[in-house]
N, C-alpha and C. Protein backbone atom coordinates (compact mmCIF):
# COMPACT_ATOMS: atom_id res chain seq x y z
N UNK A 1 -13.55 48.14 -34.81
CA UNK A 1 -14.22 48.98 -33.84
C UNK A 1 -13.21 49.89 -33.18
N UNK A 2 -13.60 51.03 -33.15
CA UNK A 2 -12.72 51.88 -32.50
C UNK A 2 -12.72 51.81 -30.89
N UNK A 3 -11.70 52.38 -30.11
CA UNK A 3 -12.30 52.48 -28.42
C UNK A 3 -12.15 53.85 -28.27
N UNK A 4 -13.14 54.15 -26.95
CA UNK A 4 -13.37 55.36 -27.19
C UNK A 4 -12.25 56.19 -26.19
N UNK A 5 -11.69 57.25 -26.61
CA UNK A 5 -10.87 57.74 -25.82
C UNK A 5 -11.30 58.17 -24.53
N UNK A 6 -9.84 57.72 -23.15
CA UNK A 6 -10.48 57.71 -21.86
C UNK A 6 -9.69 58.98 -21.86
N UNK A 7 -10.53 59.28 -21.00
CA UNK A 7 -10.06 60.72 -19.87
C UNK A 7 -8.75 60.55 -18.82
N UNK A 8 -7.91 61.19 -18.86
CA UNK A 8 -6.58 61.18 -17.59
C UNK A 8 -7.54 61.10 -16.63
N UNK A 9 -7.26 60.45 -14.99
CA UNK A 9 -7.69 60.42 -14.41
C UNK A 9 -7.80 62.10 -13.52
N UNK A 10 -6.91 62.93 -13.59
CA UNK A 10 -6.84 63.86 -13.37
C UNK A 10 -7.82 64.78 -13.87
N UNK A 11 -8.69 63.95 -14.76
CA UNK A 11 -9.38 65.29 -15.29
C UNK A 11 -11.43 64.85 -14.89
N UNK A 12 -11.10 64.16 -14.32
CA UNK A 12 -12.53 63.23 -14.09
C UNK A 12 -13.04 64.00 -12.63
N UNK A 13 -14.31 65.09 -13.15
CA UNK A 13 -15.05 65.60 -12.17
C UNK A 13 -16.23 65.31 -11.48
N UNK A 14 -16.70 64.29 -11.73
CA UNK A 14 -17.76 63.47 -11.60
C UNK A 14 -18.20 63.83 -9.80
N UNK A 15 -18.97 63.90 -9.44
CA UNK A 15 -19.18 63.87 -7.97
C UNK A 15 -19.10 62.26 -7.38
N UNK A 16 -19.26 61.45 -8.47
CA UNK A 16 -18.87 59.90 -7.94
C UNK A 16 -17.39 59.77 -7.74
N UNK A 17 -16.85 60.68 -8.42
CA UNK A 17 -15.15 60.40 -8.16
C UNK A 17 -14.74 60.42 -7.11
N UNK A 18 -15.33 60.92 -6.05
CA UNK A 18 -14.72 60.91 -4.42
C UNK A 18 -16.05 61.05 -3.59
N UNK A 19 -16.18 59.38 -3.52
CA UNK A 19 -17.71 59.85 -2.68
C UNK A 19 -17.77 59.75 -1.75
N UNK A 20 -16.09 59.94 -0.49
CA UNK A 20 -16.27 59.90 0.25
C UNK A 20 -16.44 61.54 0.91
N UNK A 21 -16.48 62.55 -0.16
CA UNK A 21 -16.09 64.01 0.30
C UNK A 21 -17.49 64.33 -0.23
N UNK A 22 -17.79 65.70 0.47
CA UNK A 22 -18.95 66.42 0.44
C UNK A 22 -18.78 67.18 -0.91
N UNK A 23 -20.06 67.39 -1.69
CA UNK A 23 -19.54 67.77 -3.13
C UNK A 23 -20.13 69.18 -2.39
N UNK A 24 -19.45 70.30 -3.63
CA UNK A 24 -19.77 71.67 -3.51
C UNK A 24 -20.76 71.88 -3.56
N UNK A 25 -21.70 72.83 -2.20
CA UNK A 25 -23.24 73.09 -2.17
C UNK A 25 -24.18 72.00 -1.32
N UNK A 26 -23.42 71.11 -0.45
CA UNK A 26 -24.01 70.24 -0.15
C UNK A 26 -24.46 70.89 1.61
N UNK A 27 -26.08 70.44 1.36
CA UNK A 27 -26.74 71.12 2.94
C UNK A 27 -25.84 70.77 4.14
N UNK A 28 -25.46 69.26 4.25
CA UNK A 28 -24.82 68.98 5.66
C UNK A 28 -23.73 69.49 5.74
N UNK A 29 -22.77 69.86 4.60
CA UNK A 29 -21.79 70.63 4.83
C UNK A 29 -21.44 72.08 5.42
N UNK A 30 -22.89 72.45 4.89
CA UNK A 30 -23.12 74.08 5.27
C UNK A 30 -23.65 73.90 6.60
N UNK A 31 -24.43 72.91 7.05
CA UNK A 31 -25.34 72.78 8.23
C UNK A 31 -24.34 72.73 9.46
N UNK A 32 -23.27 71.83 9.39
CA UNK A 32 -21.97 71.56 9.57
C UNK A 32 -20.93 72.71 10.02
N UNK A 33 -20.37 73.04 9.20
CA UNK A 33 -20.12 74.29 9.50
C UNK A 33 -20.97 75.93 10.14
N UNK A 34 -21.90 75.62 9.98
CA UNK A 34 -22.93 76.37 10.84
C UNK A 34 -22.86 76.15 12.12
N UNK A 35 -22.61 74.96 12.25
CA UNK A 35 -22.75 74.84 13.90
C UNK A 35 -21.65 74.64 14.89
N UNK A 36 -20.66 74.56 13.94
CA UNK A 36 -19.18 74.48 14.76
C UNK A 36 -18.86 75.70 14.59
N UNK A 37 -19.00 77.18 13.53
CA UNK A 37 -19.16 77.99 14.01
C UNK A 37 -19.93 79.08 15.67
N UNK A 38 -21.27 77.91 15.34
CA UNK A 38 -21.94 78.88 16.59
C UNK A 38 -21.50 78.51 17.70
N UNK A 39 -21.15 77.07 18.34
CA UNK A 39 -20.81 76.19 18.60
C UNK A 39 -21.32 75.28 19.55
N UNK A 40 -22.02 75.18 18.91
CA UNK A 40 -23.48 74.07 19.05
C UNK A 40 -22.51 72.69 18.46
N UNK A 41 -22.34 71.70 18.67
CA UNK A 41 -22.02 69.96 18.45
C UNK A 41 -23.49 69.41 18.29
N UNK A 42 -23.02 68.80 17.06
CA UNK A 42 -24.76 67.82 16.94
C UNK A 42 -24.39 66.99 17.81
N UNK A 43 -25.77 66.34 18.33
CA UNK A 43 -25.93 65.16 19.45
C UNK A 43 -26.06 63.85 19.11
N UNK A 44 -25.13 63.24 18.47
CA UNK A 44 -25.35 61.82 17.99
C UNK A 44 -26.07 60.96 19.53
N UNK A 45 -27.14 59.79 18.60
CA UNK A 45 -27.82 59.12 19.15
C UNK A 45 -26.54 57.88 20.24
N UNK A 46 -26.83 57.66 21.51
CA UNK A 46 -25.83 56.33 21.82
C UNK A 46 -26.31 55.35 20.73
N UNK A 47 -25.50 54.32 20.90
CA UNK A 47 -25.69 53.10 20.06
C UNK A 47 -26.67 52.68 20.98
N UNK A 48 -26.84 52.29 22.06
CA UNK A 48 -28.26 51.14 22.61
C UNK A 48 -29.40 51.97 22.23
N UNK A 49 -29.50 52.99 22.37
CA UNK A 49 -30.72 53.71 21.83
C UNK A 49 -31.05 53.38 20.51
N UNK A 50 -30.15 53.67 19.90
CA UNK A 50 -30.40 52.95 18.27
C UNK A 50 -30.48 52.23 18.04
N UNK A 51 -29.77 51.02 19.08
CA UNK A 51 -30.05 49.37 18.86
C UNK A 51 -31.72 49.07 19.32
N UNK A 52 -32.21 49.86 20.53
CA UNK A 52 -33.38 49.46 20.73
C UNK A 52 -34.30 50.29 20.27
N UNK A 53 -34.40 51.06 19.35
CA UNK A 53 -34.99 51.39 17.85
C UNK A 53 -35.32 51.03 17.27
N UNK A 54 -34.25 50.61 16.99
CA UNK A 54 -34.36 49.49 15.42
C UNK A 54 -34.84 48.46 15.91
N UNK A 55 -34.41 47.62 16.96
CA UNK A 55 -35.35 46.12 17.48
C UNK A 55 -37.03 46.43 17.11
N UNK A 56 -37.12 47.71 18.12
CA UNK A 56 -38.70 47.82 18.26
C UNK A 56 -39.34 48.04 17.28
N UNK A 57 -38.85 48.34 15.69
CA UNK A 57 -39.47 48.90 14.82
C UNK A 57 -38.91 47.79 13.34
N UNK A 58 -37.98 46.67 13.99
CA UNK A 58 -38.26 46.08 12.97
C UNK A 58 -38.28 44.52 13.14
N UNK A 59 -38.65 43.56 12.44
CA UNK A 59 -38.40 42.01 12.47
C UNK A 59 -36.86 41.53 12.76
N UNK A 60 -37.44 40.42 13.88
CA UNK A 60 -36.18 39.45 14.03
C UNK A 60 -35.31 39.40 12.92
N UNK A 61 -35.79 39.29 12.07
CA UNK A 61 -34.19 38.42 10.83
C UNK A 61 -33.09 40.06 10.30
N UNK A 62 -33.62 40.87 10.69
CA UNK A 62 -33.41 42.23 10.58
C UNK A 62 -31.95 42.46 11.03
N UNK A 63 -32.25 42.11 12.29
CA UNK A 63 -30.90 41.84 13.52
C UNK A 63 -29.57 41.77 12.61
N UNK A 64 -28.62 42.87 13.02
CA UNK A 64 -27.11 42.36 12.25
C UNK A 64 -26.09 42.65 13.44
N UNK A 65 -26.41 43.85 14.41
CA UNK A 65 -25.06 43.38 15.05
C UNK A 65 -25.71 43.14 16.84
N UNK A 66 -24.30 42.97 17.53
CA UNK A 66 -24.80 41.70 18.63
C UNK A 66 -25.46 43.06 19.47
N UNK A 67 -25.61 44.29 19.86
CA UNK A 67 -26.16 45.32 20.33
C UNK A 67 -28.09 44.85 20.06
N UNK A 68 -27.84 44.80 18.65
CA UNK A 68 -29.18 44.83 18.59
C UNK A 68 -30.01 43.42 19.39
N UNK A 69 -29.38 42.32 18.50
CA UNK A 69 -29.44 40.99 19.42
C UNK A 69 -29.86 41.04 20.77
N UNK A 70 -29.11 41.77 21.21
CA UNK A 70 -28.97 41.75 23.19
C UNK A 70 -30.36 42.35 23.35
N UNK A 71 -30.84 43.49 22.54
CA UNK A 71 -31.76 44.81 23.08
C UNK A 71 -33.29 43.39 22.72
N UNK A 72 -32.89 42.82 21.62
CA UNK A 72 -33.95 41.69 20.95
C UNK A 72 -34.20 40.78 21.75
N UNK A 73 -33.24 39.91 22.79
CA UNK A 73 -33.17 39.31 23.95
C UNK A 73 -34.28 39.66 24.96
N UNK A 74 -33.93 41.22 25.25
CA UNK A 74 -34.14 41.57 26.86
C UNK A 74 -35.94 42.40 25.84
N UNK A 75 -36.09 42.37 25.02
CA UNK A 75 -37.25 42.59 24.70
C UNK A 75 -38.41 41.91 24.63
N UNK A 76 -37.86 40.35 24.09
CA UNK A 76 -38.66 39.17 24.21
C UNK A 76 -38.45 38.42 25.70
N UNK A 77 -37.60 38.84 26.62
CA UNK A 77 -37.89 37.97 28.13
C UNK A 77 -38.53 38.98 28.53
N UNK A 78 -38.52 40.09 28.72
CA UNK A 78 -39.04 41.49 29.73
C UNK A 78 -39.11 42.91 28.92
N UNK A 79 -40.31 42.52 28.46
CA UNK A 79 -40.68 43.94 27.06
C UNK A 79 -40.94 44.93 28.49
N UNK A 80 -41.52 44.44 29.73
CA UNK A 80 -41.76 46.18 30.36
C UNK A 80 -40.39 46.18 31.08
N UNK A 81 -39.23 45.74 30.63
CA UNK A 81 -37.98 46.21 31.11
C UNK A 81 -37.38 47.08 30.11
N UNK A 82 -37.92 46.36 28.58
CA UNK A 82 -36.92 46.75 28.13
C UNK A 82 -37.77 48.30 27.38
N UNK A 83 -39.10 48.40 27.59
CA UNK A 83 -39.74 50.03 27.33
C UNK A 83 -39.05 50.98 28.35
N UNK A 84 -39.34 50.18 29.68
CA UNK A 84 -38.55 51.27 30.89
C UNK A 84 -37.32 51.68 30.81
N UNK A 85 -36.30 51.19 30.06
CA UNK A 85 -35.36 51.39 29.47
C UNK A 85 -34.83 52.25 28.36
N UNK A 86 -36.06 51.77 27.05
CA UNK A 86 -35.86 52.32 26.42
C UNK A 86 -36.49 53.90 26.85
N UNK A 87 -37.54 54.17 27.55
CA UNK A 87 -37.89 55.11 27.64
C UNK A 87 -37.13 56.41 28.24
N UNK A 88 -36.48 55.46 29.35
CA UNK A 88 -35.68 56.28 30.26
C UNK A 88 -34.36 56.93 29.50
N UNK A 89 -33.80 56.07 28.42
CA UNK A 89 -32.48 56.69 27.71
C UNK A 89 -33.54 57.71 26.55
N UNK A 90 -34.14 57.49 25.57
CA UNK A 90 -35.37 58.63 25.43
C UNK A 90 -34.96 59.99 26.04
N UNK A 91 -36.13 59.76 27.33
CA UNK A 91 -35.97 60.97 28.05
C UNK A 91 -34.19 61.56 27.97
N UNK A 92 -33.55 60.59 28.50
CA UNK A 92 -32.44 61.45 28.56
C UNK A 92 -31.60 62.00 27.30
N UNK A 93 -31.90 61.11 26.09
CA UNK A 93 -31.58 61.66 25.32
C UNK A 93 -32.20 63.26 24.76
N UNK A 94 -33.53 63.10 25.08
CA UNK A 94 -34.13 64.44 24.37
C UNK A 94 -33.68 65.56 25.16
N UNK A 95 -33.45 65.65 26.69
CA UNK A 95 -33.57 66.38 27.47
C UNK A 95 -31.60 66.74 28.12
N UNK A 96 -31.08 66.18 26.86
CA UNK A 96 -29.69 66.38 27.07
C UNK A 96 -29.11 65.83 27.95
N UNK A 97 -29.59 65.64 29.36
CA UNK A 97 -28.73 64.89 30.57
C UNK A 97 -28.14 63.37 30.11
N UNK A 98 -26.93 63.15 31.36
CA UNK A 98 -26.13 62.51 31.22
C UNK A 98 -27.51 61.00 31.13
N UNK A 99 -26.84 59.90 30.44
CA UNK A 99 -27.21 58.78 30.65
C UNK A 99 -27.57 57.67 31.66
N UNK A 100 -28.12 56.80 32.36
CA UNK A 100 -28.50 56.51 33.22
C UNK A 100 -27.68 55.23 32.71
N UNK A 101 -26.45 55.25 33.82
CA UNK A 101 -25.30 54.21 33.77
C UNK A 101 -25.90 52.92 34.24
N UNK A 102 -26.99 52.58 34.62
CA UNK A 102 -27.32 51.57 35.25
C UNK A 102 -27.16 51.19 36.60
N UNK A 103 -27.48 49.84 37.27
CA UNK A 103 -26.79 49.70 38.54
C UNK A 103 -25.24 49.11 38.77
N UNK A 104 -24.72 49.65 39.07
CA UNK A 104 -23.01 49.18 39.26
C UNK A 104 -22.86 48.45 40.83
N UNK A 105 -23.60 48.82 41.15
CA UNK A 105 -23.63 47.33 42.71
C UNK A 105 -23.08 48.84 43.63
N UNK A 106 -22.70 49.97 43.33
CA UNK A 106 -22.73 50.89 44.53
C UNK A 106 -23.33 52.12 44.71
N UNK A 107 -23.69 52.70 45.21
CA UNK A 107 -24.43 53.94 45.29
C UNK A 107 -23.03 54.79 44.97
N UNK A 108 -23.28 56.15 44.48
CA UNK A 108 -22.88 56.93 44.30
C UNK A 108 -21.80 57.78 46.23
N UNK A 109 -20.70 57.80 45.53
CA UNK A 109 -20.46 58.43 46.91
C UNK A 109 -19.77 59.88 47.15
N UNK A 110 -20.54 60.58 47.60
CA UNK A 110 -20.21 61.92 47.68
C UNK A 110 -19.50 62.37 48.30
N UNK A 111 -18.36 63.70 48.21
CA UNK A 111 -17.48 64.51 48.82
C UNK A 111 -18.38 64.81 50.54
N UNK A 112 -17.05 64.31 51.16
CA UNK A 112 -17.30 65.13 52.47
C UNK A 112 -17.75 65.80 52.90
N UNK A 113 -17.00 66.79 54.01
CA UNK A 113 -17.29 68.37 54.48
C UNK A 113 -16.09 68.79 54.41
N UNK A 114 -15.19 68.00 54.22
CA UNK A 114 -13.75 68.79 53.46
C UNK A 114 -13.70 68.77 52.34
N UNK A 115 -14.42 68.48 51.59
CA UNK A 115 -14.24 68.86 50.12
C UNK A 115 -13.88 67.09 49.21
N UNK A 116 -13.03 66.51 49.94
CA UNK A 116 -12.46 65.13 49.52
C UNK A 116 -13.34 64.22 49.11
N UNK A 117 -12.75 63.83 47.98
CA UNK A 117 -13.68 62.85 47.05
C UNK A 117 -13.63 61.69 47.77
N UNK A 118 -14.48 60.83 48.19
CA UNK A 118 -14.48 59.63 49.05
C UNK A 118 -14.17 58.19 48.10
N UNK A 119 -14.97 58.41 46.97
CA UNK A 119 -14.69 57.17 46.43
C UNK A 119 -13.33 57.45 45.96
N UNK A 120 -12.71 58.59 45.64
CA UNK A 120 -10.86 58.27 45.07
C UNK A 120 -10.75 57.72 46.30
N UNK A 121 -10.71 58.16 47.07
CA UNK A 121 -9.86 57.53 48.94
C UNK A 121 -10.09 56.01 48.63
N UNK A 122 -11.50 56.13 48.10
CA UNK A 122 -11.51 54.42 48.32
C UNK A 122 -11.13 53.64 47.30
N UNK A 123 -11.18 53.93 46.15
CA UNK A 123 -9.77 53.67 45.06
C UNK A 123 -8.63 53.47 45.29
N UNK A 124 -7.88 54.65 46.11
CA UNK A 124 -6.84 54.27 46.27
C UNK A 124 -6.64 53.52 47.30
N UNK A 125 -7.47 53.30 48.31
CA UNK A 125 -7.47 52.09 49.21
C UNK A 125 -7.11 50.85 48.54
N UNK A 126 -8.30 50.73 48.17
CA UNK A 126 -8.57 49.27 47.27
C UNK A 126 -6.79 48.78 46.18
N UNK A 127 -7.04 50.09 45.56
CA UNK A 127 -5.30 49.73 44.84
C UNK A 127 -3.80 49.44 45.76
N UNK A 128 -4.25 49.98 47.02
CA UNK A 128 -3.21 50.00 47.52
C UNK A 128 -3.28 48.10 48.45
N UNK A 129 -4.68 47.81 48.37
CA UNK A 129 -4.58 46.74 48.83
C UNK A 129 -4.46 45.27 48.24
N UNK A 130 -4.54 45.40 46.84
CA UNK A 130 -4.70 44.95 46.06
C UNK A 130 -2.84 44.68 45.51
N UNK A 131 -2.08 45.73 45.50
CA UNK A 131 -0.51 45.87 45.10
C UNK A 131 -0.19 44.65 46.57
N UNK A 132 -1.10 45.22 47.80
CA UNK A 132 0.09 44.41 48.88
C UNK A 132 -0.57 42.79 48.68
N UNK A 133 -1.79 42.44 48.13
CA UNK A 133 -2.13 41.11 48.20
C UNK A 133 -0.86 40.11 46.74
N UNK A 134 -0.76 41.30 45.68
CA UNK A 134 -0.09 40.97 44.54
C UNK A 134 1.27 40.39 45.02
N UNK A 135 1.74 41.53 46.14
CA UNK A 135 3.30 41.36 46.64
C UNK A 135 3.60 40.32 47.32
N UNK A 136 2.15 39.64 48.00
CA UNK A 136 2.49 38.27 49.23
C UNK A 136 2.17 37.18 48.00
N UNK A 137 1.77 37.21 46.80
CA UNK A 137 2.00 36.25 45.98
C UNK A 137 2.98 36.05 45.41
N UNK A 138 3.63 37.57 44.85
CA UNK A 138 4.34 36.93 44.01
C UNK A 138 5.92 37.90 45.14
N UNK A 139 6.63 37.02 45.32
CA UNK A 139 7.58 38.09 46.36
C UNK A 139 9.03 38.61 46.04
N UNK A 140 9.39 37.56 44.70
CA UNK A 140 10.56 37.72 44.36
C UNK A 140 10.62 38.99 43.40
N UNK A 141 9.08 39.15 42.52
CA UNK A 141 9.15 40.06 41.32
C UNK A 141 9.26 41.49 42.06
N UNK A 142 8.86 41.56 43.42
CA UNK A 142 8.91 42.68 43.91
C UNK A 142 10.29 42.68 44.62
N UNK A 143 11.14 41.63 45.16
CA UNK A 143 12.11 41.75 45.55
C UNK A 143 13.45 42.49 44.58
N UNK A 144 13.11 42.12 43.24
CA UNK A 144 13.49 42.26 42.15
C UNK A 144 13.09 44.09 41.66
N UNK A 145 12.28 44.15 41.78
CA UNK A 145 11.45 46.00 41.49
C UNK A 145 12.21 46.47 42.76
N UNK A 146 12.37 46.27 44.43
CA UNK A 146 12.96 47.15 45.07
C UNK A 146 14.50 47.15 44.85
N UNK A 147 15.07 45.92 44.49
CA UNK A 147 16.77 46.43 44.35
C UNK A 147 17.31 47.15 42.86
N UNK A 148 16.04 47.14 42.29
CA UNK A 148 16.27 47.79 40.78
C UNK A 148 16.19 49.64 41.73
N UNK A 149 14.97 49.71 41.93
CA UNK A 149 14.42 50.83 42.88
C UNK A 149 16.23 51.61 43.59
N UNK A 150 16.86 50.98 44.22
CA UNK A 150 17.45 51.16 45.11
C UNK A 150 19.10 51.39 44.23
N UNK A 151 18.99 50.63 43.14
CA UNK A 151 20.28 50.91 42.07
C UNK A 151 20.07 52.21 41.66
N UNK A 152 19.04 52.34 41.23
CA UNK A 152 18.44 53.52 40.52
C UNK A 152 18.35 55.23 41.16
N UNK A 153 18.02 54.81 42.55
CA UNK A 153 18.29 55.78 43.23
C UNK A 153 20.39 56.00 43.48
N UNK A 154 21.01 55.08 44.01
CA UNK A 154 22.15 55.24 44.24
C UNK A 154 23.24 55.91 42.93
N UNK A 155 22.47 55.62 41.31
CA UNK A 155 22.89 55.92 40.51
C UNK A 155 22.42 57.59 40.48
N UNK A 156 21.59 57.79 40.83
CA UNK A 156 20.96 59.32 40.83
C UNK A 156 21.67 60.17 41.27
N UNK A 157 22.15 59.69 42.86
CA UNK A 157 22.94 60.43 43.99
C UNK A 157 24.39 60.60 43.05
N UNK A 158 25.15 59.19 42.76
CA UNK A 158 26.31 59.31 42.35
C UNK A 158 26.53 60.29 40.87
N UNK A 159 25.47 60.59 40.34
CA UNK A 159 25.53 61.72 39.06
C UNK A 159 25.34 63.01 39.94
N UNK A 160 24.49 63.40 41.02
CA UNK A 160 24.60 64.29 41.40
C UNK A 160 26.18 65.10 42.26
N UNK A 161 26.79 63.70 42.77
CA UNK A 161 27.71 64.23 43.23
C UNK A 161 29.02 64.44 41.95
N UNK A 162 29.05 63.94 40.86
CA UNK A 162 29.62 63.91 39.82
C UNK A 162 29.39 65.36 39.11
N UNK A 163 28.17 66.13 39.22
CA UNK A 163 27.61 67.12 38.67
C UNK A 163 27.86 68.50 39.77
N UNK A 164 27.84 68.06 40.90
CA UNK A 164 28.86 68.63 42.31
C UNK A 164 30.40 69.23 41.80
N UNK A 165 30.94 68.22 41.71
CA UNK A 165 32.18 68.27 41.29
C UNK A 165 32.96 68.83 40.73
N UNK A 166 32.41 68.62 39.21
CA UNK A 166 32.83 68.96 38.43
C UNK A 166 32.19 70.69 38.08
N UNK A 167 31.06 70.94 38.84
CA UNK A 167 30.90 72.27 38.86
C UNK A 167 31.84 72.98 40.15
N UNK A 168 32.02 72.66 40.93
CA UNK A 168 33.54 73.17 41.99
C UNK A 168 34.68 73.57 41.24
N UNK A 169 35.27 72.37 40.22
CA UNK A 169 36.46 72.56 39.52
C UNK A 169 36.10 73.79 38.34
N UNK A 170 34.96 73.57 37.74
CA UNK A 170 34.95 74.54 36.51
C UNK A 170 34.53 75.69 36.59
């Protein structure tokens, strides 16, 4: 029996040969470039939207990742939670606006009458109180960070006056 002669791999045009690339003439490619020209970005779906999609439209054993699971959960304890939900990301999806982050335990907190963002202030509150609760625990690691702090600076000064110097003489 003879075998049949193979092709160099170099010469194999097959559109299966690279199926991870768009073959020549292909719509999404053109569609694609159409729109990053105009510059329009397609709007990919969030994942919970798609997770609670797919729940609502298909059987339990269906389920593969834990997104969907969760949306499958809160569908079978509280289906009018989880329509009001789904409905509400819906709306926002069709209608472009931002997503409805849920409840985070604080209301939203708005700029002043000077302009100043209140919740950074209160960020950096919180961080700043949070470093001094860290420092009464642990006291040596910071004792340790200020004489590093304090080498570091004295080494700074002593290059500057070194850089003094030697620009006088030259």
């Amino acid at each position: 029996m003879k075998k049949p002669a193979s092709k160099p791999t170099s010469e194999i045009t097959s559109p299966a040969a690279k199926p991870w690339q768009f073959q020549k003439g292909n719509k999404h490619r053109q569609q694609r470039a159409a729109a990053v020209k105009a510059g329009v970005e397609s709007k990919a779906v969030p994942n919970l939207l798609k997770a609670m999609r797919f729940v609502f439209s298909h059987v339990e054993s269906a389920d593969k990742s834990q997104e969907q699971k969760n949306a499958r959960k809160v569908m079978d304890t509280d289906p009018k939670a989880f329509m009001s939900q789904m409905a509400a990301l819906e709306r926002a999806f069709a209608t472009g606006k931002d997503l409805p982050k849920g409840d985070r335990g604080t209301d939203p907190v708005p700029d002043d009458d000077e302009g100043k963002d209140k919740g950074t202030e209160r960020a950096r509150a919180l961080i700043d109180q949070l470093l001094t609760d860290f420092e009464e625990e642990h006291p040596d690691d910071f004792k340790l960070q200020k004489l590093l702090d304090a080498a570091l600076k004295r080494e700074a000064a002593l290059v500057e006056k070194v850089r003094r110097l030697e620009a006088a003489q030259g």
